[in-house]
Protein backbone atom coordinates (compact mmCIF):
# COMPACT_ATOMS: atom_id res chain seq x y z
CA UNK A 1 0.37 -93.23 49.48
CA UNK A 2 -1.23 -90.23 51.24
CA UNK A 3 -0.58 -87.49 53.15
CA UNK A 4 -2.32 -85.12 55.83
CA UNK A 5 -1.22 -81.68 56.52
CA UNK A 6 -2.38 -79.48 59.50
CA UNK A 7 -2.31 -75.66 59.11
CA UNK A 8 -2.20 -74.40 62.83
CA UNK A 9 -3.29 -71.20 62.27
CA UNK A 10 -4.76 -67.82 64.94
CA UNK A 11 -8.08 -68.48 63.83
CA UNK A 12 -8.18 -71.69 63.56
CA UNK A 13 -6.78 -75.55 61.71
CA UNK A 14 -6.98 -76.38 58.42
CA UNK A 15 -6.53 -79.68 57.26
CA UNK A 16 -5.75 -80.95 53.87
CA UNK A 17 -5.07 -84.64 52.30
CA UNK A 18 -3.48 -84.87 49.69
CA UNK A 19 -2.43 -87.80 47.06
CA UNK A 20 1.45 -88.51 46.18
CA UNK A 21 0.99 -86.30 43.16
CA UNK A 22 -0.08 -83.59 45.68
CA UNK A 23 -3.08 -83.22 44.68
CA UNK A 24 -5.90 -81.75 46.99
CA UNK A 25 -8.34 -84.61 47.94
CA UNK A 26 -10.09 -82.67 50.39
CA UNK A 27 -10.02 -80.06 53.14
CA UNK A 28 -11.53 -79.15 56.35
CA UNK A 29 -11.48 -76.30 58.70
CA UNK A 30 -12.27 -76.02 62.33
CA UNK A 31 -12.07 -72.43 64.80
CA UNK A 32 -10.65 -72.40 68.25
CA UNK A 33 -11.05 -69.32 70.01
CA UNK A 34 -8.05 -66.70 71.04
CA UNK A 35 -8.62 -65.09 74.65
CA UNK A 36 -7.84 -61.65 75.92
CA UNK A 37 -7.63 -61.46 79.68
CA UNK A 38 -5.72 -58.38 79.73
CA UNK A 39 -4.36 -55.93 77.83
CA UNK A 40 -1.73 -56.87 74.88
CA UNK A 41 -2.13 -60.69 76.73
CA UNK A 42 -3.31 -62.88 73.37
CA UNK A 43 -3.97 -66.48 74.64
CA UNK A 44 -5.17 -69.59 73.30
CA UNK A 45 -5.52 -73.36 74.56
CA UNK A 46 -2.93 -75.78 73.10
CA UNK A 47 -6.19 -78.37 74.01
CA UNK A 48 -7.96 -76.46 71.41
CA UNK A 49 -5.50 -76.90 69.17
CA UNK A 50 -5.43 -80.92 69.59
CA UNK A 51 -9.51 -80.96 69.51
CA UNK A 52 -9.21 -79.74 66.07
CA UNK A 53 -6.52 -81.50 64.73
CA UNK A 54 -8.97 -85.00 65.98
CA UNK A 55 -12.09 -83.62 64.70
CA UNK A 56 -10.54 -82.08 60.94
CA UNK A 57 -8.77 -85.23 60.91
CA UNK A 58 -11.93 -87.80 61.34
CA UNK A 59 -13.90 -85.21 58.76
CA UNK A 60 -11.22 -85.78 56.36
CA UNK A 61 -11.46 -89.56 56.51
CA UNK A 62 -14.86 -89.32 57.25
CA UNK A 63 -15.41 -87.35 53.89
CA UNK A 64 -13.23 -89.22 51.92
CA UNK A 65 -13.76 -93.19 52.94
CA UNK A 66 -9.86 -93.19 52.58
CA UNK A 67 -8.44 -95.65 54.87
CA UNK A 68 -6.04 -94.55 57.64
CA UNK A 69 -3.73 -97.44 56.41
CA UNK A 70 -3.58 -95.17 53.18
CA UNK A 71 -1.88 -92.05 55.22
CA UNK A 72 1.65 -92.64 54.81
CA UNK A 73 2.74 -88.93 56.41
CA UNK A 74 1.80 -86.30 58.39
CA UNK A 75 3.39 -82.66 58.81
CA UNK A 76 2.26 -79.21 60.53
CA UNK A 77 2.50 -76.01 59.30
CA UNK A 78 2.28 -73.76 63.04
CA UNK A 79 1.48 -70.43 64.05
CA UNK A 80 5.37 -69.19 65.58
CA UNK A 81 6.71 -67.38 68.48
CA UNK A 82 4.50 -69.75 70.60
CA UNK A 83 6.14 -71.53 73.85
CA UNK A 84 4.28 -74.09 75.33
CA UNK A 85 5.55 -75.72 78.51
CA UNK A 86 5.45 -79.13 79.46
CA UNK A 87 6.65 -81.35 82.44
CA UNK A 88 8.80 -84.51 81.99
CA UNK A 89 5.55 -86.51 81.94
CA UNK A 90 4.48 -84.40 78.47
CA UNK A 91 2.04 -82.47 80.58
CA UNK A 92 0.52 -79.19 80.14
CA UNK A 93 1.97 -76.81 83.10
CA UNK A 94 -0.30 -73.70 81.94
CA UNK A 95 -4.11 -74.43 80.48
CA UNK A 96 -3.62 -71.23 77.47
CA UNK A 97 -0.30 -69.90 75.93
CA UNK A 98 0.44 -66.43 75.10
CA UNK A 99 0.55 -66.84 71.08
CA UNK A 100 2.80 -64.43 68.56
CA UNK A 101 0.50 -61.15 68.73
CA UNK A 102 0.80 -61.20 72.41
CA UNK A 103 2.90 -58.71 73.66
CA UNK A 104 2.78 -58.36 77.59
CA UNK A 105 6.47 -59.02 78.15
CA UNK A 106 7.74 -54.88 77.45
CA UNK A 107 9.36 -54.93 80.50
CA UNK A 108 11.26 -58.44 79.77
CA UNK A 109 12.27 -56.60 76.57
CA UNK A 110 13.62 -53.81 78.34
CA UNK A 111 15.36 -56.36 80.68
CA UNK A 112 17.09 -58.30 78.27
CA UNK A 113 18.05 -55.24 75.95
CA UNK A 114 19.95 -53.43 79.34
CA UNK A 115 22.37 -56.45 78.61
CA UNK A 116 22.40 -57.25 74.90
CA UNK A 117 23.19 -54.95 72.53
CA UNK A 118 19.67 -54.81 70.45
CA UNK A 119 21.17 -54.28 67.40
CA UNK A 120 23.89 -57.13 67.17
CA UNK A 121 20.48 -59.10 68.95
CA UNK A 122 18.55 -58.46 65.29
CA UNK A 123 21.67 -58.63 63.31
CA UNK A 124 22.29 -62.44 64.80
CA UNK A 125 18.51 -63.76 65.08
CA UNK A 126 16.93 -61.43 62.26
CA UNK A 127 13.61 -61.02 64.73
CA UNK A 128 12.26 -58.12 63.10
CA UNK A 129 8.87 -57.98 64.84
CA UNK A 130 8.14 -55.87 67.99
CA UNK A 131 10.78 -57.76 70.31
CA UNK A 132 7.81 -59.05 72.85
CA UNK A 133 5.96 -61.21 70.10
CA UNK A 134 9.11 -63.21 70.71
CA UNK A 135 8.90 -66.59 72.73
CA UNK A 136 11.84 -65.89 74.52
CA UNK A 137 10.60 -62.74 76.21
CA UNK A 138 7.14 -64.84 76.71
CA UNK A 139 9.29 -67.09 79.27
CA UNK A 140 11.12 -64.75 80.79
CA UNK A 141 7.89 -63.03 81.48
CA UNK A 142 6.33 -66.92 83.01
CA UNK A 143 9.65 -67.14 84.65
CA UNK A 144 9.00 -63.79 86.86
CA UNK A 145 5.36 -64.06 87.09
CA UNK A 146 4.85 -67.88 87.97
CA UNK A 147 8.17 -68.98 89.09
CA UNK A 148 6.35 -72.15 90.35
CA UNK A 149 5.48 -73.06 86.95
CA UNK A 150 8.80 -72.17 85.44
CA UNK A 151 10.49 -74.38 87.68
CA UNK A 152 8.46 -77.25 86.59
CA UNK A 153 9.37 -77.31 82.79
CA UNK A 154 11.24 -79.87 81.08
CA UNK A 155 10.84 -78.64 77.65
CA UNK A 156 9.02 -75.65 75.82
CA UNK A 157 7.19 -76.40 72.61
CA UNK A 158 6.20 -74.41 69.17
CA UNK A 159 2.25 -74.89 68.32
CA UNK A 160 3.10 -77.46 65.84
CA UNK A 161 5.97 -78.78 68.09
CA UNK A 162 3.12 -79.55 70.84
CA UNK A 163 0.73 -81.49 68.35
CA UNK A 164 3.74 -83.55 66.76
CA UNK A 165 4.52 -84.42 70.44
CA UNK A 166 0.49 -85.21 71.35
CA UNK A 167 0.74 -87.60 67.78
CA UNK A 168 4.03 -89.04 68.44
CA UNK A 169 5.22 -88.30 72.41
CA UNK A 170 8.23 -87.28 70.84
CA UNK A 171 9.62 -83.30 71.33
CA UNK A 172 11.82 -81.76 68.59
CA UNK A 173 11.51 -78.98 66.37
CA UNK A 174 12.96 -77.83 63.32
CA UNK A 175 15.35 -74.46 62.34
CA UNK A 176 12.09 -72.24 60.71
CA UNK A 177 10.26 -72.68 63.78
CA UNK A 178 13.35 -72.30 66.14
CA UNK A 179 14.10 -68.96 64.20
CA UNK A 180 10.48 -67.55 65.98
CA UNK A 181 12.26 -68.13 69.31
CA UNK A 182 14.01 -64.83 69.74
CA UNK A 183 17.44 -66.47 70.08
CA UNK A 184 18.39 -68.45 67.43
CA UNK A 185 21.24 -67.77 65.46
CA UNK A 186 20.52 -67.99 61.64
CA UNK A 187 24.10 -68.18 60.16
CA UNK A 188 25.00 -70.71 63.28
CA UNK A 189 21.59 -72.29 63.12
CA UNK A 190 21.70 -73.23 66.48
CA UNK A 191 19.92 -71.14 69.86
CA UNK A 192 22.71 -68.62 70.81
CA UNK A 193 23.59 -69.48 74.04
CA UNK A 194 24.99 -66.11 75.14
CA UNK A 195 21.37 -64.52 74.70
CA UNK A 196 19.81 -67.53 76.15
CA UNK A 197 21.69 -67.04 79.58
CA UNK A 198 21.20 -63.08 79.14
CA UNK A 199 17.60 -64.13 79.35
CA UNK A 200 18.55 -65.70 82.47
CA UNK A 201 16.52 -69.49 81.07
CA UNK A 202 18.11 -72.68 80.75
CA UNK A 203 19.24 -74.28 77.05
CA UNK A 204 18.04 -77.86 78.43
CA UNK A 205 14.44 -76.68 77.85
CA UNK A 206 14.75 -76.04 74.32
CA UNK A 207 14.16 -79.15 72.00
CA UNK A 208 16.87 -80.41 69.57
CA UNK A 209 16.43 -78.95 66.24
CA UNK A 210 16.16 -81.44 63.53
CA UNK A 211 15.15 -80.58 59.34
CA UNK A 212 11.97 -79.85 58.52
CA UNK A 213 11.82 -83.34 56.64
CA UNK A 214 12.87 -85.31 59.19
CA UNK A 215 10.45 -88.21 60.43
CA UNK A 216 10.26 -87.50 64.47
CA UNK A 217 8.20 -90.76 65.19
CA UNK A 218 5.19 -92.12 64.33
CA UNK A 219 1.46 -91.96 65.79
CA UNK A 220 0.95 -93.35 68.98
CA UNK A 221 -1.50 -95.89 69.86
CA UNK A 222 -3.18 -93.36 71.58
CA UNK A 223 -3.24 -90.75 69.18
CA UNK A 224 -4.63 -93.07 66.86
CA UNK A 225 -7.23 -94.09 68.98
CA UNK A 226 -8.50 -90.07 69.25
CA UNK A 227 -7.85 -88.99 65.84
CA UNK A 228 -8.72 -91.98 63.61
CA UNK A 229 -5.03 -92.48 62.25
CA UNK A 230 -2.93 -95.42 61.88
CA UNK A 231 -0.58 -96.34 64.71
CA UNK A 232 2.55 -96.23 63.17
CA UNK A 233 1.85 -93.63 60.82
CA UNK A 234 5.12 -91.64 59.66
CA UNK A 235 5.22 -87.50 61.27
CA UNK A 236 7.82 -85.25 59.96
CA UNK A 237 8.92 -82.58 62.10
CA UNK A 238 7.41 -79.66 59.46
CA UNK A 239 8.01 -76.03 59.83
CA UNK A 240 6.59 -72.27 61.03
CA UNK A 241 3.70 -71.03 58.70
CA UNK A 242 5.80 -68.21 57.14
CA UNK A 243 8.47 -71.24 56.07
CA UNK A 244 5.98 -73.36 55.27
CA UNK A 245 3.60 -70.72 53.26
CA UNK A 246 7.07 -69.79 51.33
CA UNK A 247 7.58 -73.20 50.12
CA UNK A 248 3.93 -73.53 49.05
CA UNK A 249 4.34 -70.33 47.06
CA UNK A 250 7.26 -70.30 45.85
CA UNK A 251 8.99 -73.07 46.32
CA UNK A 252 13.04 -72.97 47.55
CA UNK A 253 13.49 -70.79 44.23
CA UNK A 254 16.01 -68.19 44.46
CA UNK A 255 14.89 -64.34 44.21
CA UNK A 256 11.51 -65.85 44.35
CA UNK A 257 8.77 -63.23 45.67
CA UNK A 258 5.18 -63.47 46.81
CA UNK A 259 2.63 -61.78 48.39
CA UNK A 260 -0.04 -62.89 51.21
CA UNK A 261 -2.88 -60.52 51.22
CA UNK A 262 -4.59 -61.75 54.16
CA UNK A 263 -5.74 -59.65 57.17
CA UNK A 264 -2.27 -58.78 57.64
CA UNK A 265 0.00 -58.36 54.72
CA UNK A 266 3.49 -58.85 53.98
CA UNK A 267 5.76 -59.37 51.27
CA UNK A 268 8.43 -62.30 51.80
CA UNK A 269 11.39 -63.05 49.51
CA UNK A 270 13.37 -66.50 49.21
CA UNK A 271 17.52 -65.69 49.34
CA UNK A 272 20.57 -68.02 50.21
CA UNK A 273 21.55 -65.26 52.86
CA UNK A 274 19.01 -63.58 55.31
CA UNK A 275 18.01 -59.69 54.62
CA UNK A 276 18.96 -57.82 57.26
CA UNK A 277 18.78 -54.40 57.95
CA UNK A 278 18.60 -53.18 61.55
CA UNK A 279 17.10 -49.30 60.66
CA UNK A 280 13.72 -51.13 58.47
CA UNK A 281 14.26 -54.60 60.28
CA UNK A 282 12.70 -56.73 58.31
CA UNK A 283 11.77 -59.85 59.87
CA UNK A 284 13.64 -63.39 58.71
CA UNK A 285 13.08 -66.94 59.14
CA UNK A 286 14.80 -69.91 58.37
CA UNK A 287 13.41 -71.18 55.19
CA UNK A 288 11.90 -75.46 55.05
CA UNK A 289 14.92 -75.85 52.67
CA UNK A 290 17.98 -75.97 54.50
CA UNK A 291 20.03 -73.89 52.49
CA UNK A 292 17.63 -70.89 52.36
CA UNK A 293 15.85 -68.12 54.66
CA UNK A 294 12.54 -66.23 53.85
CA UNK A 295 12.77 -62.63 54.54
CA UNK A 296 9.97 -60.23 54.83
CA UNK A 297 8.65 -56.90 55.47
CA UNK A 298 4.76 -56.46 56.23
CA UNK A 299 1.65 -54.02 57.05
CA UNK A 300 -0.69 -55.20 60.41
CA UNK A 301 -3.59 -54.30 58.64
CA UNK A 302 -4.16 -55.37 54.83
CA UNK A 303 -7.43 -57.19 54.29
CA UNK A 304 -8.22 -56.28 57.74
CA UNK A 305 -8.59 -52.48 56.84
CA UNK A 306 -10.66 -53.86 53.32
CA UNK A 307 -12.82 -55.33 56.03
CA UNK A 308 -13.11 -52.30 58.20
CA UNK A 309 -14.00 -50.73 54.83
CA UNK A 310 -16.50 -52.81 54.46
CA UNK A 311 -18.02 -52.81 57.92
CA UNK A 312 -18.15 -48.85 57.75
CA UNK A 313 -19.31 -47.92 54.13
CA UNK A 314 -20.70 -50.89 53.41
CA UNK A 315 -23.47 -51.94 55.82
CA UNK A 316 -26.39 -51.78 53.52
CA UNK A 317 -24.29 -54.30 50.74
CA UNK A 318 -25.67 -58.26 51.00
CA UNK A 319 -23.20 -59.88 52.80
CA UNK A 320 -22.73 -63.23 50.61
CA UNK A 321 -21.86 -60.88 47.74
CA UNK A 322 -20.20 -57.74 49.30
CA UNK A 323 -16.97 -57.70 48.12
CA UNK A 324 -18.09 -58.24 44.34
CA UNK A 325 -20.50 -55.29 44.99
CA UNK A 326 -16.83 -53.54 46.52
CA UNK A 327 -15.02 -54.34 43.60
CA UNK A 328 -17.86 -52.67 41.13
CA UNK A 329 -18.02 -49.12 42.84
CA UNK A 330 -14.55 -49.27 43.42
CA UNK A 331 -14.28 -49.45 39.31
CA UNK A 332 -16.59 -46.70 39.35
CA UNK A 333 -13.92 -44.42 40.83
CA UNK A 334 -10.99 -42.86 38.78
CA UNK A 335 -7.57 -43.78 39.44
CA UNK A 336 -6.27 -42.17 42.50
CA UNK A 337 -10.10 -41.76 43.80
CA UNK A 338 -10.97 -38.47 43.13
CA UNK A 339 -7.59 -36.84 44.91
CA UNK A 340 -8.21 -38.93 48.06
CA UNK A 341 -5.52 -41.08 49.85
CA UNK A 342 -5.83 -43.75 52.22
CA UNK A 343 -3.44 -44.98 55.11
CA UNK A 344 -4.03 -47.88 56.26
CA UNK A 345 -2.09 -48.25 59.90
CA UNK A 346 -5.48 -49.32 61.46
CA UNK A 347 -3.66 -51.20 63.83
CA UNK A 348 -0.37 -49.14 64.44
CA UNK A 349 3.32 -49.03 62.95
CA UNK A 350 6.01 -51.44 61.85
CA UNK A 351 9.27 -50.94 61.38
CA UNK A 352 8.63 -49.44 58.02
CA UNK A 353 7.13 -46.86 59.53
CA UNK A 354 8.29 -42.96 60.15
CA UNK A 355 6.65 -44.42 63.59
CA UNK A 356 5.22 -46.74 65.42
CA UNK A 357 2.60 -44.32 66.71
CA UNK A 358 1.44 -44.01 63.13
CA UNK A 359 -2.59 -43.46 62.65
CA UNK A 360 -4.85 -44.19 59.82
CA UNK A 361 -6.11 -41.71 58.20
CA UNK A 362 -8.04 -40.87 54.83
CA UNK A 363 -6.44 -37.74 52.98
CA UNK A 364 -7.79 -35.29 50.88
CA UNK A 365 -11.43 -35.57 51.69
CA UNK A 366 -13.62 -33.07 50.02
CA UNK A 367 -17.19 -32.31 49.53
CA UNK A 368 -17.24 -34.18 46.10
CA UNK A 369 -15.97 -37.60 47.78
CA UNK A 370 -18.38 -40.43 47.55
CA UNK A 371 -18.82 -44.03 48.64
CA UNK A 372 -16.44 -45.40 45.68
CA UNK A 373 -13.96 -43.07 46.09
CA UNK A 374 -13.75 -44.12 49.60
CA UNK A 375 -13.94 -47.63 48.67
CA UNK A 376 -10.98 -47.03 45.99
CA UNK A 377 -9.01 -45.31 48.37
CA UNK A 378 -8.64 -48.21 50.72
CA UNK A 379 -7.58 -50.67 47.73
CA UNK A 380 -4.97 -47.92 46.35
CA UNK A 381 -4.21 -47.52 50.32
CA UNK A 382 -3.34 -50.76 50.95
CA UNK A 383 -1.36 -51.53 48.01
CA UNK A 384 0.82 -48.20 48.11
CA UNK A 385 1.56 -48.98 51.54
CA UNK A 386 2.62 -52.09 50.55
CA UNK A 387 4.76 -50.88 47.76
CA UNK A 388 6.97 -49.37 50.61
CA UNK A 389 7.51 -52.84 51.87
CA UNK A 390 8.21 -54.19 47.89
CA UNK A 391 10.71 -51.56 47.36
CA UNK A 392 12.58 -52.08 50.70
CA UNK A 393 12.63 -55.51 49.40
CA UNK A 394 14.02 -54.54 46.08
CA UNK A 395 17.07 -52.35 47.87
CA UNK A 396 18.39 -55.29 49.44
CA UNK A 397 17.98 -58.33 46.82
CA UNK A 398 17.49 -58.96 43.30
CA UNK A 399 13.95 -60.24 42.53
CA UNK A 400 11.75 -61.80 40.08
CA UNK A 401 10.02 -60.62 37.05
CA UNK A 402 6.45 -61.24 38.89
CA UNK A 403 4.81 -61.49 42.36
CA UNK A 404 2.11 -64.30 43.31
CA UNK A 405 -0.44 -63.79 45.09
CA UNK A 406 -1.63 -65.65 47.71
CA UNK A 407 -4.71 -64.87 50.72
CA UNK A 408 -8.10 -63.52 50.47
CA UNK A 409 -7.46 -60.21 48.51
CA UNK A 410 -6.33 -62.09 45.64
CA UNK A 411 -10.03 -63.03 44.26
CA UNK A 412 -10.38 -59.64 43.67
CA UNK A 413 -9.30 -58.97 39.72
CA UNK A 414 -9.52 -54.70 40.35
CA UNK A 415 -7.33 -54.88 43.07
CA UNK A 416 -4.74 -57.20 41.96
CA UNK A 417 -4.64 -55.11 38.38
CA UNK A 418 -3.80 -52.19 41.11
CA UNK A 419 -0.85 -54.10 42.72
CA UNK A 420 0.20 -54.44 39.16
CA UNK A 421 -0.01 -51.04 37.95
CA UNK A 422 1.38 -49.39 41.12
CA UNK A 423 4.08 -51.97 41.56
CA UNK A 424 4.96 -51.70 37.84
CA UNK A 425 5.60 -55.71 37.88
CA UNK A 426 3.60 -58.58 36.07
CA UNK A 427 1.26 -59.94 39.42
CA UNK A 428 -0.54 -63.77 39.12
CA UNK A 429 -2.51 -65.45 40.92
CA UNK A 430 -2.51 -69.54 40.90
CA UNK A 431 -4.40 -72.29 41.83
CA UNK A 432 -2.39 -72.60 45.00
CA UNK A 433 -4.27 -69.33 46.48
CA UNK A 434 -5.55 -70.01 50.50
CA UNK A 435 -3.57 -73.35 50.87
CA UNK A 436 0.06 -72.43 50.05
CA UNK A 437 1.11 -73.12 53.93
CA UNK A 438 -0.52 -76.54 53.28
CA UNK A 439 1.00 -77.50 49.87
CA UNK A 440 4.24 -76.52 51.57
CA UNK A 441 3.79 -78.87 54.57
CA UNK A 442 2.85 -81.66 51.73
CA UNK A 443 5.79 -80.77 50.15
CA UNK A 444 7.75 -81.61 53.59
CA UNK A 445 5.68 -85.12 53.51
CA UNK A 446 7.01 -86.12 50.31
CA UNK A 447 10.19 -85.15 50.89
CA UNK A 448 10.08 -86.98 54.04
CA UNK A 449 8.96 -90.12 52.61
CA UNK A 450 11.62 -90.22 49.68
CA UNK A 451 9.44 -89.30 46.52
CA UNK A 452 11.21 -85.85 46.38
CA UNK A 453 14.86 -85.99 47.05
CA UNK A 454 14.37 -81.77 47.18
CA UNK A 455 11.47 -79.12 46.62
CA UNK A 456 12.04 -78.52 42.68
CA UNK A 457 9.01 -80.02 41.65
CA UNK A 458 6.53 -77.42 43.70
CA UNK A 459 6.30 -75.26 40.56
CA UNK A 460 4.77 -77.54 38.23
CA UNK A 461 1.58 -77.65 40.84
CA UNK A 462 0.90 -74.09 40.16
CA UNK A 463 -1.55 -73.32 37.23
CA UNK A 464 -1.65 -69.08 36.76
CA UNK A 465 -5.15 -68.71 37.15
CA UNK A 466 -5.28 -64.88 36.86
CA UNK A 467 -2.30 -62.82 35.36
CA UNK A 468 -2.37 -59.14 35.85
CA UNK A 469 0.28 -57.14 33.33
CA UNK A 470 0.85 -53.51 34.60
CA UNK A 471 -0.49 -50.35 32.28
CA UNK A 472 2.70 -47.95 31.57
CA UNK A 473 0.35 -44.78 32.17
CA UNK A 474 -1.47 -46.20 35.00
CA UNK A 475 2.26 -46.65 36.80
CA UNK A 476 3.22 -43.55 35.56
CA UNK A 477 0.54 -42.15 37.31
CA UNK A 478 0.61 -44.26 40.46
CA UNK A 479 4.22 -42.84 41.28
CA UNK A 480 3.41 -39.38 41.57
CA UNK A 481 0.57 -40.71 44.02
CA UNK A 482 3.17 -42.87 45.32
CA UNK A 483 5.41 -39.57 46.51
CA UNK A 484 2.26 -38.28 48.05
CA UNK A 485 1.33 -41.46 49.73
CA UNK A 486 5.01 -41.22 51.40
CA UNK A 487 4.44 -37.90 52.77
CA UNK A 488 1.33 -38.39 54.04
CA UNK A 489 2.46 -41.70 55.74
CA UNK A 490 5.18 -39.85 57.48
CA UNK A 491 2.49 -36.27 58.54
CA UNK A 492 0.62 -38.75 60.32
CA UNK A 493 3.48 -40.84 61.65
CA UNK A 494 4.11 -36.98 63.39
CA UNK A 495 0.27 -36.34 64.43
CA UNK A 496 0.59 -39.87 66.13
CA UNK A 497 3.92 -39.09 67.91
CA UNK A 498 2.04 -36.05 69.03
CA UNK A 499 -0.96 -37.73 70.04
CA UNK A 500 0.78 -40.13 72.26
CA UNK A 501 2.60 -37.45 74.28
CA UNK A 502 1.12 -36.81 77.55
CA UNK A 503 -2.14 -34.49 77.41
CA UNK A 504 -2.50 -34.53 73.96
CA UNK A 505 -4.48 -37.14 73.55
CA UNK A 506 -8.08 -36.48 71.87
CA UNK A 507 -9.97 -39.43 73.08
């Protein structure tokens, strides 16, 4: 027995087959592009989407020799807040799809909130991201702009919702993904219907919201013919990639908390009841296990502002074996780089935030300052910024002894020894790493197919590969930076609010 996963992700799908044991037999990866016709309009082609999930697929088995009669399962991890509309022939009624960063409906936003109250709206749905990344706003936006179109939907679809119906021409969707919708109800878990007819849509063209486990329907004749599979081949209905990525991780483990250094960065947190707090708003999903909810604060740019780093100081570096060449001068600078701080709002505020006009901005430069105290001060940047989100975390909810880490910033031993000495808390990485959102999607598979009657046995698949302990001094240290860090996050939370004011703009 075998299974295939599919993480939908913005960049691009990776797939991953794995054994019953859940162990990694292979993986592939292919890129679809996102378009940007407009301003704050983020767009990409559902068709994309199903062109990679044929071609990863056929590399997989291709790779491999496993048979398709060996695939026993199949389940998605998606990209959320996506709404894809179809007709009641399963068609495609637009050719792209605003995805989660798109943000185009403000004035649907404004709409809705002049007849909800916004903060019993965040209190019920836990939607702590800028309101317009939500899908609900997306259709009330397609509902004023192509009323033509609206009027032709019969159902709208999450990314991975889409795919499972393309592999099965069945339409449901699950509570994690439903919880990206902007009106779903996390203690109900159902769609609210009052703020579904305050966003003046229909509840008929939501699906019916089945566990993450649950087996939808199997592949089609048809979808076996283009991807390779099996007809008949079991798909679960799977999850959102924060759900799924939590389960990977960490498993349904109570108090559990992890970290996914990626371009963006946030820090999630499993907990029977949702974290809510409608001043910080940290955003909340419904958790793959059904009795749990991940909750999470975040920065927009993490490993994105490493890269900008990188891109800016870095030029000169060979590019197979930058970062390595990063991670050496950055050892070559003191702790706390020579008096120089970092923020790293490179791409603008959350809800952490003094403001949402925040800038970056380095601190403290003098005539001393040199390439690795630059490079240090984006590391220390990142990770003290980040330390706002852990200890908003920590306000609301007991949690564990450690932190995993899990993304691209984790293969680098300097700065994961600086999460753990400004942090104060034990940090490891495992053998999990890149492909938690996949292991958590296998998880679903096995579940599905009766080997796991729950998700207890995801821990014994992670081996600590790298275990960070934090230095007493170094902490000691790190939290008198840590008050400066705060200030300076909230001066330049002010310069940006002054900045954005009419005619005082500098550029």
């Amino acid at each position: 027995m075998k299974f295939i996963t599919y993480d939908l992700g913005t960049g691009g799908v990776k797939a991953s087959l794995y054994d019953e044991k859940l162990n990694t037999l292979a993986k592939s990866f292919i890129e679809y592009p996102t378009f940007y016709p407009e301003n704050k309009f983020f767009e990409q082609k559902p068709s994309d989407w199903w062109n990679g999930i044929i071609q990863s697929t056929r590399v997989l088995l291709d790779k491999t020799g496993v048979l398709a009669d060996e695939i026993a399962c199949l389940a998605i991890s998606g990209h959320s807040c996506v709404a894809v509309p179809v007709d009641t022939e399963q068609h495609l009624l637009t050719e792209t799809v605003p995805i989660w960063s798109d943000t185009r409906a403000a004035s649907q936003v404004r709409e809705f909130f002049s007849r909800v109250n916004e903060e019993e709206w965040y209190m019920t749905t836990g939607n702590g991201f800028p309101p317009a990344c939500y899908a609900i706003f997306k259709l009330m936006w397609l509902k004023q702009e192509n009323p033509e179109i609206y009027r032709r939907i019969d159902k709208v679809l999450g990314s991975k919702d889409y795919i499972n119906m393309m592999l099965t021409g069945e339409i449901k969707t699950d509570h994690s993904y439903a919880s990206s919708s902007g009106v779903y109800d996390l203690m109900q878990r159902r769609m609210c219907p009052d703020f579904v007819e305050a966003a003046g849509l229909s509840a008929d063209i939501f699906p019916e919201i089945v566990p993450s486990h649950t087996i939808i329907g199997e592949v089609t004749p048809e979808a076996a013919a283009a991807t390779g599979l099996k007809a008949g081949t079991a798909v679960a209905c799977g999850g959102v990639d924060n759900a799924c990525m939590a389960m990977g991780a960490v498993g349904a483990e109570e108090s559990a908390v992890y970290m996914s250094l990626g371009s963006s960065s946030w820090i999630p947190i499993n907990s029977a009841k949702p974290i809510l707090d409608y001043r910080t708003k940290p955003y909340v999903f419904a958790h793959i296990d059904e009795n749990m909810f991940t909750s999470a604060y975040s920065i927009f740019a993490g490993g994105s502002s490493y890269r900008w780093a990188r891109e800016t100081f870095c030029k000169d570096l060979d590019v197979e074996t930058v970062y390595q060449e990063m991670d050496r001068l950055a050892s070559m600078s003191p702790l706390g780089s020579n008096g120089i701080l970092f923020n790293p709002s490179l791409a603008g505020g959350t809800s952490q935030d003094k403001s949402v006009n925040i800038r970056g901005a380095f601190i403290g430069l003098h005539l001393g300052a040199t390439r690795e105290d630059m490079i240090r001060a984006t590391l220390e940047g990142i990770a003290l910024n980040l330390k706002i989100s852990y200890n908003l975390l920590t306000k609301h909810a007991a949690v564990s002894d450690h932190m995993l880490f899990c993304g691209g910033g984790s293969k680098s031993k300097i700065w994961m020894q600086m999460f753990a000495d400004i942090f104060g808390i034990e940090i490891i990485k495992t053998n999990i790493d890149q492909d938690a959102a996949s292991l958590g999607a296998a998880a679903v598979c096995a579940r599905a197919m009766g080997l796991w009657s729950d998700y207890s046995p995801l821990s014994a698949l992670h081996t600590v590969e790298v275990r960070c302990l934090p230095d007493s001094e170094n902490n000691k240290k790190y939290e008198k930076i840590f008050t400066a860090f705060r200030h300076v996050c909230d001066v330049v939370s002010d310069l940006g609010d002054y900045l954005a004011t009419p005619g005082a703009k500098i550029n």
